[in-house]
PDB file of N, CA and C in Angstrom:
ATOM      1  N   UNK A   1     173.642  35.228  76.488  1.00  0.00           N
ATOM      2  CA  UNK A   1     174.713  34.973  77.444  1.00  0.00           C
ATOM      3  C   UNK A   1     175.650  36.173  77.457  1.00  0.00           C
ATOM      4  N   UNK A   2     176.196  37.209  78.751  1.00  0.00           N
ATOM      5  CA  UNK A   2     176.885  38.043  78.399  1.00  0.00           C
ATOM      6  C   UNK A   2     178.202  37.624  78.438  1.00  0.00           C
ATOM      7  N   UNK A   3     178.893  38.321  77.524  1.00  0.00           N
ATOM      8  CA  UNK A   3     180.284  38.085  77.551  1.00  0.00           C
ATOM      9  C   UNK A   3     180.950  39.183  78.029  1.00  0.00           C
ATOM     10  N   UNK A   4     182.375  38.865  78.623  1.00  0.00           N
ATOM     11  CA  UNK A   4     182.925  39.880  78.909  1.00  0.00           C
ATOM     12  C   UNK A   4     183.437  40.773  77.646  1.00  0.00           C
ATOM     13  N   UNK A   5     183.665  41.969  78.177  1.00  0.00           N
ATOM     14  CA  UNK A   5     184.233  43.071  77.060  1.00  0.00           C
ATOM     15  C   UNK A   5     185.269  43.755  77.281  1.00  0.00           C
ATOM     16  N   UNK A   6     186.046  44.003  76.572  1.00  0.00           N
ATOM     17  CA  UNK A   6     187.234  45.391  77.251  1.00  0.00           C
ATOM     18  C   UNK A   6     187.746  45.676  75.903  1.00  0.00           C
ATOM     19  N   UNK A   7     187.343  47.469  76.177  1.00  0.00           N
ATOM     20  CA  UNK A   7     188.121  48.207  75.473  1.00  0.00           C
ATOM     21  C   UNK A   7     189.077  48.757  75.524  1.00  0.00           C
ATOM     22  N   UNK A   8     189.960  48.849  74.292  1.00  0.00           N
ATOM     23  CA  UNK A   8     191.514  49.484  74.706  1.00  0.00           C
ATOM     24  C   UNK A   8     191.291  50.472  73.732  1.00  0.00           C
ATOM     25  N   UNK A   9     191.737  51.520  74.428  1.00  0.00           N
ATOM     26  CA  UNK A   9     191.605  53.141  74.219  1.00  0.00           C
ATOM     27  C   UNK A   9     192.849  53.632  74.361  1.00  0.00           C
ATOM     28  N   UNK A  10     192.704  55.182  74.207  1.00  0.00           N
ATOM     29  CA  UNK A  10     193.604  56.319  74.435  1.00  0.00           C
ATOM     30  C   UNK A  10     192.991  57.555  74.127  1.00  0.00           C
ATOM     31  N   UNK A  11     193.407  58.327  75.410  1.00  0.00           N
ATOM     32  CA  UNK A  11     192.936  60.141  75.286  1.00  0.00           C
ATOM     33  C   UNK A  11     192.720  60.349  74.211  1.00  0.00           C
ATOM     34  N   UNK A  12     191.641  61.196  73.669  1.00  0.00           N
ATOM     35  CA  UNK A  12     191.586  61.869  72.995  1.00  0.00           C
ATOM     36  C   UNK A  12     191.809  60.913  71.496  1.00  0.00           C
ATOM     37  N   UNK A  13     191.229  59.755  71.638  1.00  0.00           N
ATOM     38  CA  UNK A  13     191.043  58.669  70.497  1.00  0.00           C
ATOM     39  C   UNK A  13     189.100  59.167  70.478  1.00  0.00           C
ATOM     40  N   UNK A  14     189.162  59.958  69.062  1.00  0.00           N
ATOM     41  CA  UNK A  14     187.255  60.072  68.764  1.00  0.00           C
ATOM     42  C   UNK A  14     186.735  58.605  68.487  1.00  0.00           C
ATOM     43  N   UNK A  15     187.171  57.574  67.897  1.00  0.00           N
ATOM     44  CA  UNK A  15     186.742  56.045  67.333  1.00  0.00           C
ATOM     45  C   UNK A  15     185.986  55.511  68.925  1.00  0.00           C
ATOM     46  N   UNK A  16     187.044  55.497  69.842  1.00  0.00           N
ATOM     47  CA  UNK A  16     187.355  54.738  71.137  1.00  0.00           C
ATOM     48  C   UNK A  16     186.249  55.281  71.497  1.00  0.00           C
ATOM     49  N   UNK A  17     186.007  56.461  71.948  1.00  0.00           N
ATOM     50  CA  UNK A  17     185.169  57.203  72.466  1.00  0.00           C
ATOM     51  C   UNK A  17     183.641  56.696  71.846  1.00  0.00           C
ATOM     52  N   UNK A  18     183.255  56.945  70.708  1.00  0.00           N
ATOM     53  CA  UNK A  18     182.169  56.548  69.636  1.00  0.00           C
ATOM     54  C   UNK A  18     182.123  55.008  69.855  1.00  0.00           C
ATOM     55  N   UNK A  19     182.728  54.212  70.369  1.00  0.00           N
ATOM     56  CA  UNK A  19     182.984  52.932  70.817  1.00  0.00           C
ATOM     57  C   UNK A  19     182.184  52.174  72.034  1.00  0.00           C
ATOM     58  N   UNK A  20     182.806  53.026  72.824  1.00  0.00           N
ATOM     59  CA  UNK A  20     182.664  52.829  74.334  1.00  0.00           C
ATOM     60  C   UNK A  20     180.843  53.765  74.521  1.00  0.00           C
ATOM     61  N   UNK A  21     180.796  54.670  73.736  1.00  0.00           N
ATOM     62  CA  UNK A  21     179.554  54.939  74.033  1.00  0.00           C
ATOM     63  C   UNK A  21     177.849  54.310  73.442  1.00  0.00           C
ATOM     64  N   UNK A  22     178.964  53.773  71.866  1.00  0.00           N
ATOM     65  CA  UNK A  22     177.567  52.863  71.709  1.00  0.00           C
ATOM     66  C   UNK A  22     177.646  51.808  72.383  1.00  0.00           C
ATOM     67  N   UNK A  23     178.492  51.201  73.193  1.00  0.00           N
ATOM     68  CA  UNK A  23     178.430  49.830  74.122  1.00  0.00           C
ATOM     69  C   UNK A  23     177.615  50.322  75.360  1.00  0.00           C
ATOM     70  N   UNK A  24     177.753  51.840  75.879  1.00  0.00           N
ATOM     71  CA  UNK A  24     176.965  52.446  77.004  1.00  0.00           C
ATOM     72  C   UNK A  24     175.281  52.695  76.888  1.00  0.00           C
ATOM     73  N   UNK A  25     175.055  52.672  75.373  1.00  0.00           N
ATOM     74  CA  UNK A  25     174.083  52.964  74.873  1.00  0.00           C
ATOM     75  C   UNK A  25     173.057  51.711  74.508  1.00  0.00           C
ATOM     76  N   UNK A  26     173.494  51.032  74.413  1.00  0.00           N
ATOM     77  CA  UNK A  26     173.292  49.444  74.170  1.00  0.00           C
ATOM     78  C   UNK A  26     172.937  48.491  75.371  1.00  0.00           C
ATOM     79  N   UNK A  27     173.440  49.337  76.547  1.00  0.00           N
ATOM     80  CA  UNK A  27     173.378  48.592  78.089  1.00  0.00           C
ATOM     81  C   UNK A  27     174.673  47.469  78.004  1.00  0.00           C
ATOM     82  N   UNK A  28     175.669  47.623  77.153  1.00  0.00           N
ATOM     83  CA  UNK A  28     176.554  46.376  77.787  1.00  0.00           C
ATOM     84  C   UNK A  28     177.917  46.957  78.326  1.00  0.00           C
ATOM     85  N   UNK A  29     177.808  46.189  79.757  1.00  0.00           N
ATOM     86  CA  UNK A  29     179.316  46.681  80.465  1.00  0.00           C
ATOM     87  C   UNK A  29     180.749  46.408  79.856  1.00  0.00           C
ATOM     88  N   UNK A  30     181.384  46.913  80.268  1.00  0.00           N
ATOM     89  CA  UNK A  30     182.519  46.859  79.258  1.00  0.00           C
ATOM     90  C   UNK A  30     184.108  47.058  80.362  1.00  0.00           C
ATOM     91  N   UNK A  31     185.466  47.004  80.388  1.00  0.00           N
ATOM     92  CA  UNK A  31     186.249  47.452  80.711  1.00  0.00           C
ATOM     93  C   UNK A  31     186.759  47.769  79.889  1.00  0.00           C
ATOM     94  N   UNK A  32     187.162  49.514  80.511  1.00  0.00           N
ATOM     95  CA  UNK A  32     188.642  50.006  79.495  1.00  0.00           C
ATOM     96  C   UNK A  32     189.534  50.130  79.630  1.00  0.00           C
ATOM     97  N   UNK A  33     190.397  49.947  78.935  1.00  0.00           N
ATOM     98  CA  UNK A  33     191.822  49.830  79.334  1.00  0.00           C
ATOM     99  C   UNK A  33     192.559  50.979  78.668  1.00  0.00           C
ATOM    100  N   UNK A  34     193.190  52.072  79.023  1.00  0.00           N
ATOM    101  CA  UNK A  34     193.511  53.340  78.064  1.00  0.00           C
ATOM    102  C   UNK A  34     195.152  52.520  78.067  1.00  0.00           C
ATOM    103  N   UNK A  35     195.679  52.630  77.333  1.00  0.00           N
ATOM    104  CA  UNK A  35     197.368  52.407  76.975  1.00  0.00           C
ATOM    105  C   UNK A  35     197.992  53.441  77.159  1.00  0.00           C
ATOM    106  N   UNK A  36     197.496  54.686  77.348  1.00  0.00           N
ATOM    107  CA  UNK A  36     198.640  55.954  78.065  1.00  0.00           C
ATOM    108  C   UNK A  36     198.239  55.789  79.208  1.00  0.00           C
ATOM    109  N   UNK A  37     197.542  55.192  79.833  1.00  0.00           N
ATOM    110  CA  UNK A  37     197.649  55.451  81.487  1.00  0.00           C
ATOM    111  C   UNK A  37     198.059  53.888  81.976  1.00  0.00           C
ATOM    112  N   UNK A  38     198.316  52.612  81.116  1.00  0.00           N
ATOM    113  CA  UNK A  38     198.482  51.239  81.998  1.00  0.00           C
ATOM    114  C   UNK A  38     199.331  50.682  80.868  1.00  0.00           C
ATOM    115  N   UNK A  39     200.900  50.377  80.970  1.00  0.00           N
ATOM    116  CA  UNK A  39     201.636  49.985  80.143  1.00  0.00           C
ATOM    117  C   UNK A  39     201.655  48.877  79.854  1.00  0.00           C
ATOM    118  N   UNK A  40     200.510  47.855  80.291  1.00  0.00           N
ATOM    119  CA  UNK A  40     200.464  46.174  80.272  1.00  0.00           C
ATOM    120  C   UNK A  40     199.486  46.540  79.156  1.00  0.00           C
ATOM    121  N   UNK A  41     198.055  47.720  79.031  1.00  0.00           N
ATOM    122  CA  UNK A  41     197.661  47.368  78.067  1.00  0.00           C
ATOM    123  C   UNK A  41     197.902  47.764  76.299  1.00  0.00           C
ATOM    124  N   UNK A  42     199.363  47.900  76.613  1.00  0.00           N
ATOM    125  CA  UNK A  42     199.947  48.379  75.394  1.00  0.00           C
ATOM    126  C   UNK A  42     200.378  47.296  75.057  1.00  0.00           C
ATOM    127  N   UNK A  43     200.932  46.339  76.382  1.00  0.00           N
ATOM    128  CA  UNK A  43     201.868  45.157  75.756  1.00  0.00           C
ATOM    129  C   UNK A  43     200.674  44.464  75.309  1.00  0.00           C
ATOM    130  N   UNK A  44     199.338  44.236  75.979  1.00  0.00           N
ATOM    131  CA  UNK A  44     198.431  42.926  75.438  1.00  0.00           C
ATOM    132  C   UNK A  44     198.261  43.461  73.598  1.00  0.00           C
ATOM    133  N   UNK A  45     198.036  44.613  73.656  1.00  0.00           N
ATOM    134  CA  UNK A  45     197.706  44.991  72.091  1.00  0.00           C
ATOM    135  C   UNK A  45     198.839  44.556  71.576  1.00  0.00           C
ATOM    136  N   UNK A  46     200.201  44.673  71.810  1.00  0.00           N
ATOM    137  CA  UNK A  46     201.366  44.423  70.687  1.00  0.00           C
ATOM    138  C   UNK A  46     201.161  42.748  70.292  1.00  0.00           C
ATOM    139  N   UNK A  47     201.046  41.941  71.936  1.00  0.00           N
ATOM    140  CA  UNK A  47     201.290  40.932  71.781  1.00  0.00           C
ATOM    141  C   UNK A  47     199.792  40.069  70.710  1.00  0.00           C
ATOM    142  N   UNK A  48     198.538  41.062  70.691  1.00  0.00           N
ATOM    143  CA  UNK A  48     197.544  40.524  69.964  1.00  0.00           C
ATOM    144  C   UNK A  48     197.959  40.764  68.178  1.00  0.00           C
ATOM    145  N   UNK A  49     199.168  41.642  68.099  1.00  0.00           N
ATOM    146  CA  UNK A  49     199.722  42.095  66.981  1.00  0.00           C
ATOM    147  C   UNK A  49     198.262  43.352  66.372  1.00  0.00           C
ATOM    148  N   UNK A  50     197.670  43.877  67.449  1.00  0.00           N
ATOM    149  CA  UNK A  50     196.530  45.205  67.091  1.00  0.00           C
ATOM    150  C   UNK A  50     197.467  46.334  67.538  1.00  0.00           C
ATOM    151  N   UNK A  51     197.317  47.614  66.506  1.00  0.00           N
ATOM    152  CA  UNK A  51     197.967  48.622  66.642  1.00  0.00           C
ATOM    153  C   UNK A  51     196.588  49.651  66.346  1.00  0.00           C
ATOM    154  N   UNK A  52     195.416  49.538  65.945  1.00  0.00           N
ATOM    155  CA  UNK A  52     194.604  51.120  65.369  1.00  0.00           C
ATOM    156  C   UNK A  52     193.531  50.721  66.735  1.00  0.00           C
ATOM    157  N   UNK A  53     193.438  51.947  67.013  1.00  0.00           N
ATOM    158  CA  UNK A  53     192.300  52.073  68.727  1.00  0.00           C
ATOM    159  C   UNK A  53     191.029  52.337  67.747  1.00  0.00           C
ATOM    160  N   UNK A  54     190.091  52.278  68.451  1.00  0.00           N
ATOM    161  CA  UNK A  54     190.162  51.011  69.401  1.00  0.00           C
ATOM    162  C   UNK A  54     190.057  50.092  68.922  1.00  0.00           C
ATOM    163  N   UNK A  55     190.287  48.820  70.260  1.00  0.00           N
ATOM    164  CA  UNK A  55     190.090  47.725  70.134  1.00  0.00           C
ATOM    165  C   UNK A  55     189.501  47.069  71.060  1.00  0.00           C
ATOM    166  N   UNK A  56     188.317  46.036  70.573  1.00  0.00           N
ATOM    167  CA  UNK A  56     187.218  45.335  71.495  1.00  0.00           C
ATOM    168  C   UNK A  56     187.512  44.297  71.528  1.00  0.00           C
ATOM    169  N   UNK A  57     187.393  43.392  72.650  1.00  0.00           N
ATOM    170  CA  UNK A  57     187.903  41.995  72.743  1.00  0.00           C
ATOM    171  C   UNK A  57     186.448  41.935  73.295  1.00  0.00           C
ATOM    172  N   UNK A  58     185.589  41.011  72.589  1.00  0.00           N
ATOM    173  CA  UNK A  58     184.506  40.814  72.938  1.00  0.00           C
ATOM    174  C   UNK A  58     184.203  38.911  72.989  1.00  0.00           C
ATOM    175  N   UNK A  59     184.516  38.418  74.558  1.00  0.00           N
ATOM    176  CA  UNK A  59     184.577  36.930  74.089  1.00  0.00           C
ATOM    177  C   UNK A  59     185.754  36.830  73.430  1.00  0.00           C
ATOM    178  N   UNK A  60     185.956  35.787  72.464  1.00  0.00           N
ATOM    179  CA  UNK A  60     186.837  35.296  71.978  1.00  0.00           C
ATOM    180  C   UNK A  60     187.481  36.573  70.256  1.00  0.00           C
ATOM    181  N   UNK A  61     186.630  37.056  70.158  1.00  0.00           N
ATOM    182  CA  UNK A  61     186.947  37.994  68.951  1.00  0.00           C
ATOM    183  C   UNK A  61     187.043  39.241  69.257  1.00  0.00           C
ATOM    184  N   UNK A  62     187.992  39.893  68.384  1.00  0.00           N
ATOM    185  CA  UNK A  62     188.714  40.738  68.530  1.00  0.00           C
ATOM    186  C   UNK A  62     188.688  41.441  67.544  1.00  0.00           C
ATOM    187  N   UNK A  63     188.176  43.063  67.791  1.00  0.00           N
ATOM    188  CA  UNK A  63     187.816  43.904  66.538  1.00  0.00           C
ATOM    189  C   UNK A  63     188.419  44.851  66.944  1.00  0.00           C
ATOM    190  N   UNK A  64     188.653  45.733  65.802  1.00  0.00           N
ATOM    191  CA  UNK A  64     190.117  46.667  65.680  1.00  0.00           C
ATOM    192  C   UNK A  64     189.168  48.032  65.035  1.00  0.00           C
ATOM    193  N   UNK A  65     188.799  49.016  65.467  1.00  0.00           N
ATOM    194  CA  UNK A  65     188.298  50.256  65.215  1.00  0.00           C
ATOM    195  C   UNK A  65     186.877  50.117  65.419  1.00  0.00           C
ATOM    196  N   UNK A  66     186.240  51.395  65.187  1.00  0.00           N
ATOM    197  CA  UNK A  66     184.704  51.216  65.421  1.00  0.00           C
ATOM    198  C   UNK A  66     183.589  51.254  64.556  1.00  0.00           C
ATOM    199  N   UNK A  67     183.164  49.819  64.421  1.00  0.00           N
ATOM    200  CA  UNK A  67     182.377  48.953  63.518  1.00  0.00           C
ATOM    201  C   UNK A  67     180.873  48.878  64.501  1.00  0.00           C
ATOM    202  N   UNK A  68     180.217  49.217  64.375  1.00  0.00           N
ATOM    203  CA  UNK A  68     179.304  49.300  64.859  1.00  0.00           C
ATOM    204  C   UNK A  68     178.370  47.380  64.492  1.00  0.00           C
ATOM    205  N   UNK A  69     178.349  47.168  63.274  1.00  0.00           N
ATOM    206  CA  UNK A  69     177.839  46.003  62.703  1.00  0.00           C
ATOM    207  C   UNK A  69     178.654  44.858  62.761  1.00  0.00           C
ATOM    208  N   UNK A  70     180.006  45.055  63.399  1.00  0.00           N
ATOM    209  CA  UNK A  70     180.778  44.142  63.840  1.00  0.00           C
ATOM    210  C   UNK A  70     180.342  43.700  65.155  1.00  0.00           C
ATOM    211  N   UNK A  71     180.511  44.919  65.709  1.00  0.00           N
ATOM    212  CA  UNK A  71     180.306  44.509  67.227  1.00  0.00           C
ATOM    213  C   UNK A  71     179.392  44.005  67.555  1.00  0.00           C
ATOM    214  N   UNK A  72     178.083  44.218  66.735  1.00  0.00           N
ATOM    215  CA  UNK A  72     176.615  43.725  66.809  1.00  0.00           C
ATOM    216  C   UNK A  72     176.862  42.515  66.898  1.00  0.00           C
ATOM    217  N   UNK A  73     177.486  42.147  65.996  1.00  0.00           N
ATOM    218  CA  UNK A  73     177.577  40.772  65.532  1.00  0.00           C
ATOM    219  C   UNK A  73     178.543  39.400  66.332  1.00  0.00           C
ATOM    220  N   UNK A  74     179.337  40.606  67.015  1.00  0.00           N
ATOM    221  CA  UNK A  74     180.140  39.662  68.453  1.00  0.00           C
ATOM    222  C   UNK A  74     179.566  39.933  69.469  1.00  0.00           C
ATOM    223  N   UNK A  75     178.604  40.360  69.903  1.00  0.00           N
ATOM    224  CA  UNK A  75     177.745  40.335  70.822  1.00  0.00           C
ATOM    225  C   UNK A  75     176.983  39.264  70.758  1.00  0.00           C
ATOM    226  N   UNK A  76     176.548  39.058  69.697  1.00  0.00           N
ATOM    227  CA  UNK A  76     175.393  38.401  69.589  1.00  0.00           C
ATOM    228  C   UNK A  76     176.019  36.530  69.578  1.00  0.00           C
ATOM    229  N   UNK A  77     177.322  36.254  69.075  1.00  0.00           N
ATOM    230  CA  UNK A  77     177.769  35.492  69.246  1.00  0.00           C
ATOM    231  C   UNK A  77     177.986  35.009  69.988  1.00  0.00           C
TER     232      UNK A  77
END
């Protein structure tokens, strides 16, 4: 079943980047949300109380840097 995804990024974040490309690599679509270019997605991160980029909201869980065996694992959920 796919779930939706969105990543929250920022320029010149290497994690985010290494992030977003194994999700490209994997075939799963994703939205990103950079926080220097859209000031709502700074507020959703404060208000999720996540501060280290990235961060994947995959479905209902929510992972904070780039875990490769995490994400596997909320995918698959």
């Amino acid at each position: 079943m796919a779930q939706d995804v969105i990543v929250y990024s920022n320029m010149g974040c290497g994690p985010c980047h290494q992030a977003m490309e194994y999700l490209s690599q994997k075939g799963v679509p994703f939205t990103e949300k950079n926080v220097a270019r859209d000031p709502s997605a700074m507020q959703d991160l404060m208000r999720m109380g996540l501060r280290v980029l990235p961060v994947l909201v995959i479905g209902d869980t929510c992972l904070s840097g780039f875990n490769p065996e995490a994400i596997d694992a909320a995918l698959a959920g």
